[in-house]
N, C-alpha and C. Protein backbone atom coordinates (compact mmCIF):
# COMPACT_ATOMS: atom_id res chain seq x y z
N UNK A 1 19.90 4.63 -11.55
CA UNK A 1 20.67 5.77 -11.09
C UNK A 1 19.79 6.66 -10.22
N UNK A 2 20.59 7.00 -9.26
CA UNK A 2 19.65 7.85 -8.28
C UNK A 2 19.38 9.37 -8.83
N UNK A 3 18.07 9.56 -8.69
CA UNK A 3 17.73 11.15 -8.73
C UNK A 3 19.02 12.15 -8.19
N UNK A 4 19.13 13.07 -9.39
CA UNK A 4 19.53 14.50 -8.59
C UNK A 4 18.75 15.37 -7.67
N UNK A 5 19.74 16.33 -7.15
CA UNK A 5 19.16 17.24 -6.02
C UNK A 5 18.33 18.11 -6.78
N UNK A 6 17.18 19.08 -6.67
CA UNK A 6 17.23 20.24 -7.17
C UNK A 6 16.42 21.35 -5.82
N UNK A 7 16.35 22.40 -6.42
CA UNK A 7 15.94 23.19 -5.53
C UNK A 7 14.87 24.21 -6.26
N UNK A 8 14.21 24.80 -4.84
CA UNK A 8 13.28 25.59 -5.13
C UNK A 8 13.63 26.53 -4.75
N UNK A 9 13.13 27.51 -4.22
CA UNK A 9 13.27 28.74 -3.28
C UNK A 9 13.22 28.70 -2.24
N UNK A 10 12.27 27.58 -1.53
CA UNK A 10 12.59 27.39 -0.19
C UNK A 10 13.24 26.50 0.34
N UNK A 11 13.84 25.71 -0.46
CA UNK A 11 14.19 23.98 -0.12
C UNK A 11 15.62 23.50 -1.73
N UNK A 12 16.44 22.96 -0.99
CA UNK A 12 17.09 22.23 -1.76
C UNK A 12 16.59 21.07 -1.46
N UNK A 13 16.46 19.83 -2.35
CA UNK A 13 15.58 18.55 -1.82
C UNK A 13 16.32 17.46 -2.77
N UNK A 14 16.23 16.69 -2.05
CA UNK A 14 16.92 15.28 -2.11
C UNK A 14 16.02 14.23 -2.14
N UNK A 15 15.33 13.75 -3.70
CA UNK A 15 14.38 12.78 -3.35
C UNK A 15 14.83 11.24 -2.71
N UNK A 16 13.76 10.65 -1.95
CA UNK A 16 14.05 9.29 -1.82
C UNK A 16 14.34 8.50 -2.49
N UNK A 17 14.98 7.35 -2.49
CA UNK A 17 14.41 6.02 -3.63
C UNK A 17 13.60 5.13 -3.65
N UNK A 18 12.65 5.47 -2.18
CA UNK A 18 11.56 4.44 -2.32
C UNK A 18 10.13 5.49 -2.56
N UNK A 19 10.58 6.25 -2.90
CA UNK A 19 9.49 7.65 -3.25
C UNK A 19 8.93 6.25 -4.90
N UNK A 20 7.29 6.42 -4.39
CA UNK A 20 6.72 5.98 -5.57
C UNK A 20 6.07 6.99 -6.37
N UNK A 21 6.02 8.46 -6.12
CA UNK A 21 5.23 8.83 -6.71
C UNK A 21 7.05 10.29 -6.48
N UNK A 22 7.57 10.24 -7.86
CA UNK A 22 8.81 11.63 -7.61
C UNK A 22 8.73 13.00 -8.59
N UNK A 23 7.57 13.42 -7.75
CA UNK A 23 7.43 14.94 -7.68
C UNK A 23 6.96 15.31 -7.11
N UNK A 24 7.32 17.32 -6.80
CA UNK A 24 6.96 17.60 -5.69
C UNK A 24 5.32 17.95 -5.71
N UNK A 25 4.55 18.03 -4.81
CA UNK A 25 3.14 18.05 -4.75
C UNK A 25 2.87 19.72 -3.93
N UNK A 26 1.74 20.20 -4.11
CA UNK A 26 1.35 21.43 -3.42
C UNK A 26 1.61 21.47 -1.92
N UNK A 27 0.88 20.74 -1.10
CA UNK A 27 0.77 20.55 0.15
C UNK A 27 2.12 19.82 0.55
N UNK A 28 2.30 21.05 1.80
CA UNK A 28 3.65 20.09 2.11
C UNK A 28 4.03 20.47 2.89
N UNK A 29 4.83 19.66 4.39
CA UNK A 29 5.67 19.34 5.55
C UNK A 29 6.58 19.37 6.04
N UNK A 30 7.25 20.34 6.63
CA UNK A 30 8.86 20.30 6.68
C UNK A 30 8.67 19.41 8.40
N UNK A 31 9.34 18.47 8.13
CA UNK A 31 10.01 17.99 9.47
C UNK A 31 11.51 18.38 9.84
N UNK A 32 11.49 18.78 10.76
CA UNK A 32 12.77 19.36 11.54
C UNK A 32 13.98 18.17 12.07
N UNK A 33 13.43 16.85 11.54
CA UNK A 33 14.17 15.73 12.23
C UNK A 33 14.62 14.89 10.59
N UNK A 34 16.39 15.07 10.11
CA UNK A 34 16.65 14.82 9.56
C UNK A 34 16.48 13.21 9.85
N UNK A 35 17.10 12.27 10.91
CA UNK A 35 17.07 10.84 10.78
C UNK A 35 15.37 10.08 11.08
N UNK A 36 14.39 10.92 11.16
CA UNK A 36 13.21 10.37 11.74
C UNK A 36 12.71 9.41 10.57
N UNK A 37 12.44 8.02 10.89
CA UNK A 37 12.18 7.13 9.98
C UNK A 37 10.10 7.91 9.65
N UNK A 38 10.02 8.25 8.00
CA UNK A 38 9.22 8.20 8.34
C UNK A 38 8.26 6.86 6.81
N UNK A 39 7.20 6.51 7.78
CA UNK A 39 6.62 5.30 6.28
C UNK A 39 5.39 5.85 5.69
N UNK A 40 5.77 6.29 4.84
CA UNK A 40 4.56 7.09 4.46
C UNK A 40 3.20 6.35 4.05
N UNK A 41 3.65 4.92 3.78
CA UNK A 41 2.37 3.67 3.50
C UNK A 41 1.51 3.66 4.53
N UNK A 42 2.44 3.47 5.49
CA UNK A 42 1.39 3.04 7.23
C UNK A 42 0.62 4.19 7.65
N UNK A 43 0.16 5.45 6.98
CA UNK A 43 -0.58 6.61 7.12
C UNK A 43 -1.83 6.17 6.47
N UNK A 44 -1.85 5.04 5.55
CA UNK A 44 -2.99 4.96 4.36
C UNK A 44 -3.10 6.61 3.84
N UNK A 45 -2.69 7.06 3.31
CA UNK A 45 -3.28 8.72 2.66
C UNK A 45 -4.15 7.79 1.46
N UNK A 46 -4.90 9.10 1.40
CA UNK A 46 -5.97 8.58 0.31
C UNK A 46 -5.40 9.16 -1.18
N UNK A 47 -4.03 10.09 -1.12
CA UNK A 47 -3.65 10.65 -2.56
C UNK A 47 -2.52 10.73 -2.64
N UNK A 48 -1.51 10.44 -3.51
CA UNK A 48 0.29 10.60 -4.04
C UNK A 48 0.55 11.37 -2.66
N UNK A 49 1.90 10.87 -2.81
CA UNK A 49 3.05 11.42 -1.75
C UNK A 49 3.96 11.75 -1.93
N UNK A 50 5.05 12.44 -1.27
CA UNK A 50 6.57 12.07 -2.03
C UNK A 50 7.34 12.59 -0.59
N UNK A 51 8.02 12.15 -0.31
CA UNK A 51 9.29 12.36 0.84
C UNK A 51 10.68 12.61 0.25
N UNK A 52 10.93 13.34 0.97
CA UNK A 52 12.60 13.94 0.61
C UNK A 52 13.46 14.55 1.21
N UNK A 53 14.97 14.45 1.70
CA UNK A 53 15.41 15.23 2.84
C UNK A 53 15.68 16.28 2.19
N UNK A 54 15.97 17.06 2.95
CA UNK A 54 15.64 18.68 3.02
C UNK A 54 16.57 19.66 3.82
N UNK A 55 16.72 21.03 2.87
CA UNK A 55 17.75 21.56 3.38
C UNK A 55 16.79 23.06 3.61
N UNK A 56 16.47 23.18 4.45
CA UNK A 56 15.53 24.34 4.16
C UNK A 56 16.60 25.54 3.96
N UNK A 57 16.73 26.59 3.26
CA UNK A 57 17.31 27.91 2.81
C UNK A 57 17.00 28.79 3.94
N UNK A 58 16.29 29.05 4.56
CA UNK A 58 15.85 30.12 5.32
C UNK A 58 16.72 30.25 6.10
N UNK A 59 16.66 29.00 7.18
CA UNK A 59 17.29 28.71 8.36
C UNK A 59 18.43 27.95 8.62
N UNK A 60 19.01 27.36 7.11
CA UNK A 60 20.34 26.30 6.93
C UNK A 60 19.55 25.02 7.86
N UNK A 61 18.26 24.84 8.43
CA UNK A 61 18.37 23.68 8.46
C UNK A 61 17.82 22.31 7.90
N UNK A 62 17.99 21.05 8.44
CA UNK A 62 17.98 19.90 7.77
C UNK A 62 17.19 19.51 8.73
N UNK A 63 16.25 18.65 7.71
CA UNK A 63 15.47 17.90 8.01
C UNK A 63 14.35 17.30 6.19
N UNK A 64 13.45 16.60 6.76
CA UNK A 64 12.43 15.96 5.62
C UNK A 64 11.60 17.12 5.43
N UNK A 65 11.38 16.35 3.67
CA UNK A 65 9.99 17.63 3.21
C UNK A 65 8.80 16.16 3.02
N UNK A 66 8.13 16.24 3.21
CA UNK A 66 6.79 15.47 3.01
C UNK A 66 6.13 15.93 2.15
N UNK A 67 5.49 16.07 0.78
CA UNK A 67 4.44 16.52 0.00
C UNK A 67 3.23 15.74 -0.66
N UNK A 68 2.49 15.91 -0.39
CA UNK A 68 0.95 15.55 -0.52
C UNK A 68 0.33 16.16 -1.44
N UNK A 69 -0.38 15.38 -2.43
CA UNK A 69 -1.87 15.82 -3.48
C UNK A 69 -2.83 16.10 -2.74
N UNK A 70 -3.03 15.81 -1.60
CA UNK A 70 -4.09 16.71 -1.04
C UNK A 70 -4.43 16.90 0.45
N UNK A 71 -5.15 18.41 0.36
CA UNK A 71 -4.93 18.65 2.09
C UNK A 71 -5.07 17.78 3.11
N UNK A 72 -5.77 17.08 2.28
CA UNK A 72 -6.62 16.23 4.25
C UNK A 72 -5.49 15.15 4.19
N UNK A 73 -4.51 15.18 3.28
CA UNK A 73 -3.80 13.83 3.71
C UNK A 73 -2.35 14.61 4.30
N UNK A 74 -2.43 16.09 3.99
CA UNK A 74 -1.12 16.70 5.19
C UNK A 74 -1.94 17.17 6.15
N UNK A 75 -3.19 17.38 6.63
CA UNK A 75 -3.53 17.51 7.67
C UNK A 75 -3.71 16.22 8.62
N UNK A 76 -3.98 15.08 8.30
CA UNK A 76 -3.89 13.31 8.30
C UNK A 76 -2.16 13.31 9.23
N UNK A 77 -1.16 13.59 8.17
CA UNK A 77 0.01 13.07 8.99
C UNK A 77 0.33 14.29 9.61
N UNK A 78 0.24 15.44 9.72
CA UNK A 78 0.44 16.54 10.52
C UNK A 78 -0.12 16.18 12.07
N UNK A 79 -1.55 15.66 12.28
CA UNK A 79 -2.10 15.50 13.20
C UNK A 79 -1.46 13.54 13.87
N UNK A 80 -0.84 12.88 12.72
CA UNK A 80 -0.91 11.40 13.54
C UNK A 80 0.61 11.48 13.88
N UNK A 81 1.90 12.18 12.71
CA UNK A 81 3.27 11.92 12.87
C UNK A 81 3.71 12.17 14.34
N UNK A 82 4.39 11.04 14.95
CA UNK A 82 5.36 11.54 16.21
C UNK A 82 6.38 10.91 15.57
N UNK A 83 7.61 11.88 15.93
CA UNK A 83 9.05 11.23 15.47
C UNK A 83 9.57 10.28 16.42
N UNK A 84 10.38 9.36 15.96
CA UNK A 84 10.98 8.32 17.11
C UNK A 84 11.59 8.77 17.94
C-alpha cells in the first residue's frame, strides 16, 4: 500500500515508491519542476535520500522536494541537477 501524504509547515509531500530510504532528512531541495524525471542513484550521493512531490504552502506551488543526510550530497545535486 502506498504511503500517505503528510505535511510540514512548509510542504505537503507525497513520498515516492521507489524512495529507498522514506523519511524526511535535514538538507533539502525544492525543485520547481513537478514532471522532471529525477534518479537520484545516478548522483552516487555518499548518504540516504528521499524524493517526493511537493506542494510548497508558501507559494501554492508544485514541484519535487529532494532530502539528503548530508550537506555535500545537496550541495553535489544542487550543483550537477539540470531538468529535462
Amino acid at each position: 500500500m502506498a504511503q500517505q501524504a503528510f505535511s510540514t509547515h512548509l510542504y505537503t509531500l507525497y513520498p515516492s515508491p521507489h524512495n529507498q530510504h522514506r523519511e524526511l532528512f535535514a538538507h533539502q531541495v525544492f525543485v520547481p519542476h513537478p514532471y522532471a524525471l529525477i534518479d537520484l542513484p545516478s548522483f552516487a550521493l555518499a548518504g540516504r535520500c528521499s524524493l517526493f512531490a511537493a506542494h510548497r504552502k508558501a507559494d501554492n506551488k508544485m514541484g519535487q522536494l529532494v532530502s539528503f543526510e548530508l550537506e555535500a550530497d545537496r550541495t553535489r545535486f544542487e550543483r550537477d541537477f539540470a531538468p529535462d
